[in-house]
Protein backbone atom coordinates (compact mmCIF):
# COMPACT_ATOMS: atom_id res chain seq x y z
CA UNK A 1 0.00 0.00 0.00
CA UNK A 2 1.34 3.07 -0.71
CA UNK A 3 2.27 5.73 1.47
CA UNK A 4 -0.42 8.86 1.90
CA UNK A 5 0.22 12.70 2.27
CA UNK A 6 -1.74 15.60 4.32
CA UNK A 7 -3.30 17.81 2.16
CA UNK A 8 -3.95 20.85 3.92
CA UNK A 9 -5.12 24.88 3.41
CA UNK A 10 -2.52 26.90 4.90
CA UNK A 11 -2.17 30.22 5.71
CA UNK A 12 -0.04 33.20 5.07
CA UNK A 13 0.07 36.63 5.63
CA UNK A 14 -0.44 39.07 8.70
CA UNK A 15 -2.10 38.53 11.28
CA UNK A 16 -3.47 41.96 11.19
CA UNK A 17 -4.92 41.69 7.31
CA UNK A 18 -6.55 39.79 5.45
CA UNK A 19 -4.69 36.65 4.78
CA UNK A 20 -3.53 34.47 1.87
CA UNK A 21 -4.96 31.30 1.68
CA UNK A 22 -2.57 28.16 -0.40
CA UNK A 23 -2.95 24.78 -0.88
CA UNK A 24 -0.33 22.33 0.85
CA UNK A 25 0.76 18.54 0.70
CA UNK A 26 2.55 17.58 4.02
CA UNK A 27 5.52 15.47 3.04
CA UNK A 28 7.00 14.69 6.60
CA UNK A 29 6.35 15.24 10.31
CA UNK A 30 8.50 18.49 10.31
CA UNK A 31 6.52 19.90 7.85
CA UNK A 32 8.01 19.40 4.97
CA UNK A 33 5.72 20.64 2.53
CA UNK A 34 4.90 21.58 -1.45
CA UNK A 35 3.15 25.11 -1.52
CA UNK A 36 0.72 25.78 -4.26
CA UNK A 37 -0.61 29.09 -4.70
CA UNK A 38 -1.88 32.24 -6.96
CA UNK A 39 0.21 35.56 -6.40
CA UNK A 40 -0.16 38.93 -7.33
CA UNK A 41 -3.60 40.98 -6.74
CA UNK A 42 -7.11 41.02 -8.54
CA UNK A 43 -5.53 43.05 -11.65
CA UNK A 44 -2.93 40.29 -12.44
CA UNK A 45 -3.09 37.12 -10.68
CA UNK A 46 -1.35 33.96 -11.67
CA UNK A 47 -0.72 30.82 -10.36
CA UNK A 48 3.10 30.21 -8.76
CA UNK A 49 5.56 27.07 -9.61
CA UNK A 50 4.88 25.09 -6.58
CA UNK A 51 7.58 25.53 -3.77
CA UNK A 52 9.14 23.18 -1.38
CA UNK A 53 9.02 24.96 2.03
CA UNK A 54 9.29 24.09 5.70
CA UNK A 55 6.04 25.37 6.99
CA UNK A 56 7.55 27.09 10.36
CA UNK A 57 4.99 29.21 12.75
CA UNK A 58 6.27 32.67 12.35
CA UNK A 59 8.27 32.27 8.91
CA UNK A 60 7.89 33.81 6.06
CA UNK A 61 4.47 35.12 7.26
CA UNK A 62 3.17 31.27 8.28
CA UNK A 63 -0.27 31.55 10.37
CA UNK A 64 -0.94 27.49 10.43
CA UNK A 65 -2.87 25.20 8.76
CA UNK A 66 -6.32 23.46 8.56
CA UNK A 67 -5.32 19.43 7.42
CA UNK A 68 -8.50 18.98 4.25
CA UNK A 69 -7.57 15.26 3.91
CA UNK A 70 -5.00 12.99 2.30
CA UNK A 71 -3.57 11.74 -1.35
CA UNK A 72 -1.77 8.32 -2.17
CA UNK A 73 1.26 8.80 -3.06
CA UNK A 74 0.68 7.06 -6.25
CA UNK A 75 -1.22 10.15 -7.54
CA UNK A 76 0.43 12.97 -6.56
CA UNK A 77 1.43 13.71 -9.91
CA UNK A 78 -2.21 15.05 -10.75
CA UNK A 79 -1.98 17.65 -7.61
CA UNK A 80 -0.27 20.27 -10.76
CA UNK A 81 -2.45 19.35 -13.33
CA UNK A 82 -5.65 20.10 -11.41
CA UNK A 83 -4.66 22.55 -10.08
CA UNK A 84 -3.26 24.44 -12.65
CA UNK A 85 -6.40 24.00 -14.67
CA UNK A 86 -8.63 26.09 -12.23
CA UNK A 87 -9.28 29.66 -13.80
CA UNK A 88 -7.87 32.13 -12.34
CA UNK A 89 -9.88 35.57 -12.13
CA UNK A 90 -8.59 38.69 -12.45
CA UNK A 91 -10.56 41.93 -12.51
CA UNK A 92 -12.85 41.25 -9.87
CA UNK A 93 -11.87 42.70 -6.56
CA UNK A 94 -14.17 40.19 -4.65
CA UNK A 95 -12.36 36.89 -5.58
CA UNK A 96 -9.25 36.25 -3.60
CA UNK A 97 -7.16 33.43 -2.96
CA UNK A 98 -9.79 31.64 -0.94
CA UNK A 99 -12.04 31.61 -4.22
CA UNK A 100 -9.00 29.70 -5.48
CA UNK A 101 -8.56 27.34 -2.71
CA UNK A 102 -12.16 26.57 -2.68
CA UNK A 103 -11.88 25.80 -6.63
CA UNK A 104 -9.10 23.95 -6.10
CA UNK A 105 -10.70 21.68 -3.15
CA UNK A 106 -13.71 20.87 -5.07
CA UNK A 107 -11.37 19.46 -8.20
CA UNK A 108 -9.36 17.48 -6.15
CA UNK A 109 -12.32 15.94 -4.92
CA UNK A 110 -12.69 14.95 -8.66
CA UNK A 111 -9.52 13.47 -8.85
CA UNK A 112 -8.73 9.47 -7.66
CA UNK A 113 -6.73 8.60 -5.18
CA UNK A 114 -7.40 12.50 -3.42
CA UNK A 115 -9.80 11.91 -0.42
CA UNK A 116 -10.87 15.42 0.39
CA UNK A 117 -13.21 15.90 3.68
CA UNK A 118 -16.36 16.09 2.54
CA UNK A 119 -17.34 18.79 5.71
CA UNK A 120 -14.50 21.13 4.26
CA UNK A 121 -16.11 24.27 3.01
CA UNK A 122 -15.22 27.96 3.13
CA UNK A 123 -16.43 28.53 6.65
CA UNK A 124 -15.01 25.59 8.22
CA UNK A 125 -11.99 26.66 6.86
CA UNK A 126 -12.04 29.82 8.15
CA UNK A 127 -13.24 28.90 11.72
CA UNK A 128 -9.77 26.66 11.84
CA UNK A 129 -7.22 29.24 10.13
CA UNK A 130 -8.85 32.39 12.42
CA UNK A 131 -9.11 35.56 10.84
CA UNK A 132 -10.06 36.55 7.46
């Protein structure tokens, strides 16, 4: 059986503003983790080449996580894919990041071998990340 991963919604930003939302697989107990986001604000923004980052409280404007559910390992490969096919809207100062994520949740939950929570939804999300 293969091994599976966390996926998660993380946060990022300051405390103080409204915060970026990003979609994480958990690699190891330290955190170890593959960042997938959209930069840039509602004039221009794109999605980022995934990073490999150490998700540390207090670095690089890490505010935690919210764990969404897991992927085999076997089909990680389709985490860019899907993700990278969500439109991404620009123009309209009311979608954000969290539009993304959402977007991004409900096509993983498309995908086999991703086995997304089916209570996760915009305001659980928010209840376990704080702020807004």
């Amino acid at each position: 059986m293969p091994p599976f991963y966390e996926v998660a919604v993380a946060r990022f930003g300051q405390s103080s503003s409204k915060a970026k939302w990003v979609i994480v697989v958990v690699f190891t107990p330290s955190t170890h983790s593959l960042v997938y986001q959209i930069a840039g604000s509602a004039v221009d923004y794109s999605l980022e080449a995934p990073q490999s980052v150490t998700l540390k409280d207090g670095e690089n404007g890490y505010l935690g996580r919210a764990p969404i559910g897991l992927v085999d390992s076997e089909n990680l490969h389709l985490l860019h894919t899907t993700l990278a096919s969500i439109p991404v809207v620009r123009g309209d100062a009311s979608w954000s990041s969290h539009n993304w994520v959402m977007e991004g949740i409900a096509a993983l939950r498309r995908v086999q071998g991703y086995h997304i929570d089916k209570h996760v939804s915009m305001q659980w999300i928010s209840e376990k990340l704080g702020g807004k």
